[in-house]
C-alpha atoms as a PDB file:
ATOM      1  CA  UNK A   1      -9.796   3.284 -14.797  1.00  0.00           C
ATOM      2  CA  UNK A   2      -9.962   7.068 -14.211  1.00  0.00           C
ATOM      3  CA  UNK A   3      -7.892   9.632 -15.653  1.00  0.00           C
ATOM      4  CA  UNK A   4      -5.845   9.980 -12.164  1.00  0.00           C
ATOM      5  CA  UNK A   5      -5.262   6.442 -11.660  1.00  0.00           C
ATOM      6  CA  UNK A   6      -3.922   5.753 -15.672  1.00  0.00           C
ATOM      7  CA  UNK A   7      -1.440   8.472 -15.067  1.00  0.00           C
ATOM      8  CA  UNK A   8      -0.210   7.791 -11.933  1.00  0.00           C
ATOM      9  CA  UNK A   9       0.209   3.976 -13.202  1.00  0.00           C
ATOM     10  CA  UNK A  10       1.836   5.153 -16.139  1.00  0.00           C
ATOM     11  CA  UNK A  11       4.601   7.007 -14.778  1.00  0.00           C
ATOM     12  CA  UNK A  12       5.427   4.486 -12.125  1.00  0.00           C
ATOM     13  CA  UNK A  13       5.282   1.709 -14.334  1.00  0.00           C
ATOM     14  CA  UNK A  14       7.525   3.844 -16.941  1.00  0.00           C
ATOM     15  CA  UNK A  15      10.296   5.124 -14.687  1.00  0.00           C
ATOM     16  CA  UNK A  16      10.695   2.506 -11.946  1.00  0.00           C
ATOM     17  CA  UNK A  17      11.933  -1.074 -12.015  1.00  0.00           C
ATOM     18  CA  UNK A  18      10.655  -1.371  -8.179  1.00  0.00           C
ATOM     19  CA  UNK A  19       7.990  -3.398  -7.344  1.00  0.00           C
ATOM     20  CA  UNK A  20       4.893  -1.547  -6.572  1.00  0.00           C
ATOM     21  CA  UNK A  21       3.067  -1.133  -3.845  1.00  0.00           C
ATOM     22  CA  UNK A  22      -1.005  -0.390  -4.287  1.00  0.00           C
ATOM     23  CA  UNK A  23      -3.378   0.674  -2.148  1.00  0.00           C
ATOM     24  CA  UNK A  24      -7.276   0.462  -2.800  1.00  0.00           C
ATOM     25  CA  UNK A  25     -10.126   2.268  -0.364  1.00  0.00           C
ATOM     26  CA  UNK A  26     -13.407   1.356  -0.083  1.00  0.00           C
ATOM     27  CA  UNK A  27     -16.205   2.743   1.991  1.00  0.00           C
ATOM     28  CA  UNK A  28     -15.515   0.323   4.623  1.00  0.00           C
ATOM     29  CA  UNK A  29     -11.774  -1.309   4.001  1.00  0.00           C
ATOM     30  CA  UNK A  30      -8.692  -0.292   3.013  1.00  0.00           C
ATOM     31  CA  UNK A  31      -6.251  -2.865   1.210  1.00  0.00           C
ATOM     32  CA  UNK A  32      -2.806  -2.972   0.464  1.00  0.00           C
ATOM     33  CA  UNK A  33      -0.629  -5.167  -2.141  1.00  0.00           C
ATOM     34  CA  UNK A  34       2.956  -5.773  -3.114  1.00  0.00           C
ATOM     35  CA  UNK A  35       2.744  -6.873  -7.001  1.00  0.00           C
ATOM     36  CA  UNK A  36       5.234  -7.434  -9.338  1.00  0.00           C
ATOM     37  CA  UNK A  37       4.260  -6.696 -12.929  1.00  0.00           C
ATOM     38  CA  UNK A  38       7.131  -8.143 -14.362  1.00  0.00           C
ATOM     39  CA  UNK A  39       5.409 -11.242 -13.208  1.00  0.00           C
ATOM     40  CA  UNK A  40       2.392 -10.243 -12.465  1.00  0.00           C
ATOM     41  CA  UNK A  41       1.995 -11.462  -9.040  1.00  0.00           C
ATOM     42  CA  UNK A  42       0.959 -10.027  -5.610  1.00  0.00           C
ATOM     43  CA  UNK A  43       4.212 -10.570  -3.334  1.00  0.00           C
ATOM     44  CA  UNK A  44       2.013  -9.715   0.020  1.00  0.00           C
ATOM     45  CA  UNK A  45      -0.907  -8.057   1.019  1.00  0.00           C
ATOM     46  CA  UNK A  46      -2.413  -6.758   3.821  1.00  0.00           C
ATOM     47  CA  UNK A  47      -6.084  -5.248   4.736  1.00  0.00           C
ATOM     48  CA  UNK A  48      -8.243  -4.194   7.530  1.00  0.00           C
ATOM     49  CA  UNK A  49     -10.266  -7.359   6.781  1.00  0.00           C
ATOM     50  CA  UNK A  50      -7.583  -9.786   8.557  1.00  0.00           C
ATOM     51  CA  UNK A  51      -8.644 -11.205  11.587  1.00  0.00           C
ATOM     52  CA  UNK A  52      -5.945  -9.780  13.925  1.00  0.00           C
ATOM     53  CA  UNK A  53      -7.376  -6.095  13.152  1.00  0.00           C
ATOM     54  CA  UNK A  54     -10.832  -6.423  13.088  1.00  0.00           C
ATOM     55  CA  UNK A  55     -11.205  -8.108  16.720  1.00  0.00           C
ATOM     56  CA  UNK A  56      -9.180  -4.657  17.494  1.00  0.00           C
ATOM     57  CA  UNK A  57     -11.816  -1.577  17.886  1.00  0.00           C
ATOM     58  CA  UNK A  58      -9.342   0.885  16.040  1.00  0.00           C
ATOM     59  CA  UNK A  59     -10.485   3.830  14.346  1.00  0.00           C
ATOM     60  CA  UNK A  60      -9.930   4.243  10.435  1.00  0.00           C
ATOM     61  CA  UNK A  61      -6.757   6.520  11.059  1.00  0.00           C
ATOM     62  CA  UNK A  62      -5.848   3.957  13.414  1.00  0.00           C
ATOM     63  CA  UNK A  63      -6.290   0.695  10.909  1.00  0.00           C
ATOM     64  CA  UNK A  64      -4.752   2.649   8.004  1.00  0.00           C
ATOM     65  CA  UNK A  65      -1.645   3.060  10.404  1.00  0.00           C
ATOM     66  CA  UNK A  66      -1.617  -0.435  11.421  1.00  0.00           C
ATOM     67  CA  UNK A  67      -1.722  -1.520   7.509  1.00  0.00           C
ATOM     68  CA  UNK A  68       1.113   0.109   6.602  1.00  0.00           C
ATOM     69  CA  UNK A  69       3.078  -0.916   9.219  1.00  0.00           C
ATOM     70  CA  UNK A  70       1.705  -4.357   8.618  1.00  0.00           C
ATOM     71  CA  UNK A  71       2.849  -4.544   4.902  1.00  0.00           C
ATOM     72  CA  UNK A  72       6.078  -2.886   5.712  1.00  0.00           C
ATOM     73  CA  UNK A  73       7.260  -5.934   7.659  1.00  0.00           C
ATOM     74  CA  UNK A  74       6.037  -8.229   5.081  1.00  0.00           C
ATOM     75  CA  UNK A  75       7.611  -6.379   2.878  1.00  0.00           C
ATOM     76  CA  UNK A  76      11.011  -5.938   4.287  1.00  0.00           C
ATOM     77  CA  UNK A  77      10.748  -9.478   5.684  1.00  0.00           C
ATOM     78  CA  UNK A  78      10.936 -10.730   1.527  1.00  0.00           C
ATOM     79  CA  UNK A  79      14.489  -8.982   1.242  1.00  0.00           C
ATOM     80  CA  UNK A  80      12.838  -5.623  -0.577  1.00  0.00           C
ATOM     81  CA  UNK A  81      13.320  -2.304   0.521  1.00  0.00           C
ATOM     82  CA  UNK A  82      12.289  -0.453  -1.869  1.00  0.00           C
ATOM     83  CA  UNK A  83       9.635   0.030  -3.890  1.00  0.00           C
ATOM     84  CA  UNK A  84       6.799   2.282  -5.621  1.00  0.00           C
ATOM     85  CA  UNK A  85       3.927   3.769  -4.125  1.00  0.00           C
ATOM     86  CA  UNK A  86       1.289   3.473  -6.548  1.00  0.00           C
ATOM     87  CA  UNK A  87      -2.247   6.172  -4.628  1.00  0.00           C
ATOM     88  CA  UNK A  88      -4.374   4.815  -7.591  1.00  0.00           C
ATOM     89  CA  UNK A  89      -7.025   7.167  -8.309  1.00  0.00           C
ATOM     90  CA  UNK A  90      -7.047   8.828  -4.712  1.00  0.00           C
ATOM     91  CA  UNK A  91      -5.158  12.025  -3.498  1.00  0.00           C
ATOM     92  CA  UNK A  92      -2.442  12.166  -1.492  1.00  0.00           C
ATOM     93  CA  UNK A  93      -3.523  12.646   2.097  1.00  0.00           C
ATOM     94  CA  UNK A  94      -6.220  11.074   4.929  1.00  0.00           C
ATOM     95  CA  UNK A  95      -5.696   7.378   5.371  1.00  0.00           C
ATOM     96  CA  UNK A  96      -3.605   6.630   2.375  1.00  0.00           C
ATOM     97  CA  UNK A  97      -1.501   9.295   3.939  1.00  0.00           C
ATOM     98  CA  UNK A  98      -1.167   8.207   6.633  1.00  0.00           C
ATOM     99  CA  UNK A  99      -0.647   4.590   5.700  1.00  0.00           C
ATOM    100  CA  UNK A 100       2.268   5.585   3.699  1.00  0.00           C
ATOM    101  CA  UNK A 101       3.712   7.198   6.380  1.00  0.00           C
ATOM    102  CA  UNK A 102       3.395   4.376   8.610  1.00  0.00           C
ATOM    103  CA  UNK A 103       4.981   2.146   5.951  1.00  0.00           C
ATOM    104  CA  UNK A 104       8.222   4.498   5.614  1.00  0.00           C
ATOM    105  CA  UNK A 105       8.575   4.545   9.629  1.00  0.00           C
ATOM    106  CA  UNK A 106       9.171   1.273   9.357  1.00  0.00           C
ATOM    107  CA  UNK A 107      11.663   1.695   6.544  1.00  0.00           C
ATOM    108  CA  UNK A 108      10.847   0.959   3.239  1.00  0.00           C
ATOM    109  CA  UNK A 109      11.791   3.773   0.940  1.00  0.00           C
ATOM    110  CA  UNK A 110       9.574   5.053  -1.754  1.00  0.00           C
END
């Protein structure tokens, strides 16, 4: 675990009660989890390795967009609407931007 990542955990996990929502980027995927710690269990997922989005030629803007939108409706679909948006170890902006954003349009709060 890097620096980054440990802190960012760390203060989530400290001040929030929500359920948090991770996202981890690869080279070539991008993956995104609802866990639980108090259980620790992953709630839903989503990632650009389902079938229904890689039979779609979509660029990696577009997939990250379609993710987050994706989970959202899980999400929301479970009853929760709101929860914490754990970046991990990567900065705020590019897909996981952009995923995030696509998640909130859809209306889960974090």
């Amino acid at each position: 675990m890097t620096n980054r990542q440990q802190r960012v955990r760390y203060k989530i996990k400290k001040f929030s009660n929500r359920k948090r929502l991770t996202i981890f980027r690869s080279n070539n995927h991008i993956y995104a989890q609802l866990i639980d710690d108090k259980n620790g269990t992953t709630i839903v997922s989503s990632s650009s390795i389902e079938k229904s989005l890689r039979e779609k030629d979509l660029s990696r803007k577009e997939i990250a967009e379609e993710i987050g939108k994706n989970i959202a409706k899980k999400i929301i679909s479970k009853g929760i609407d709101e929860v914490a948006f754990d970046r991990g170890r990567y900065k705020y902006h590019g897909v996981i931007k952009i995923l995030a954003d696509a998640a909130r349009s859809e209306g889960l709060k974090f």
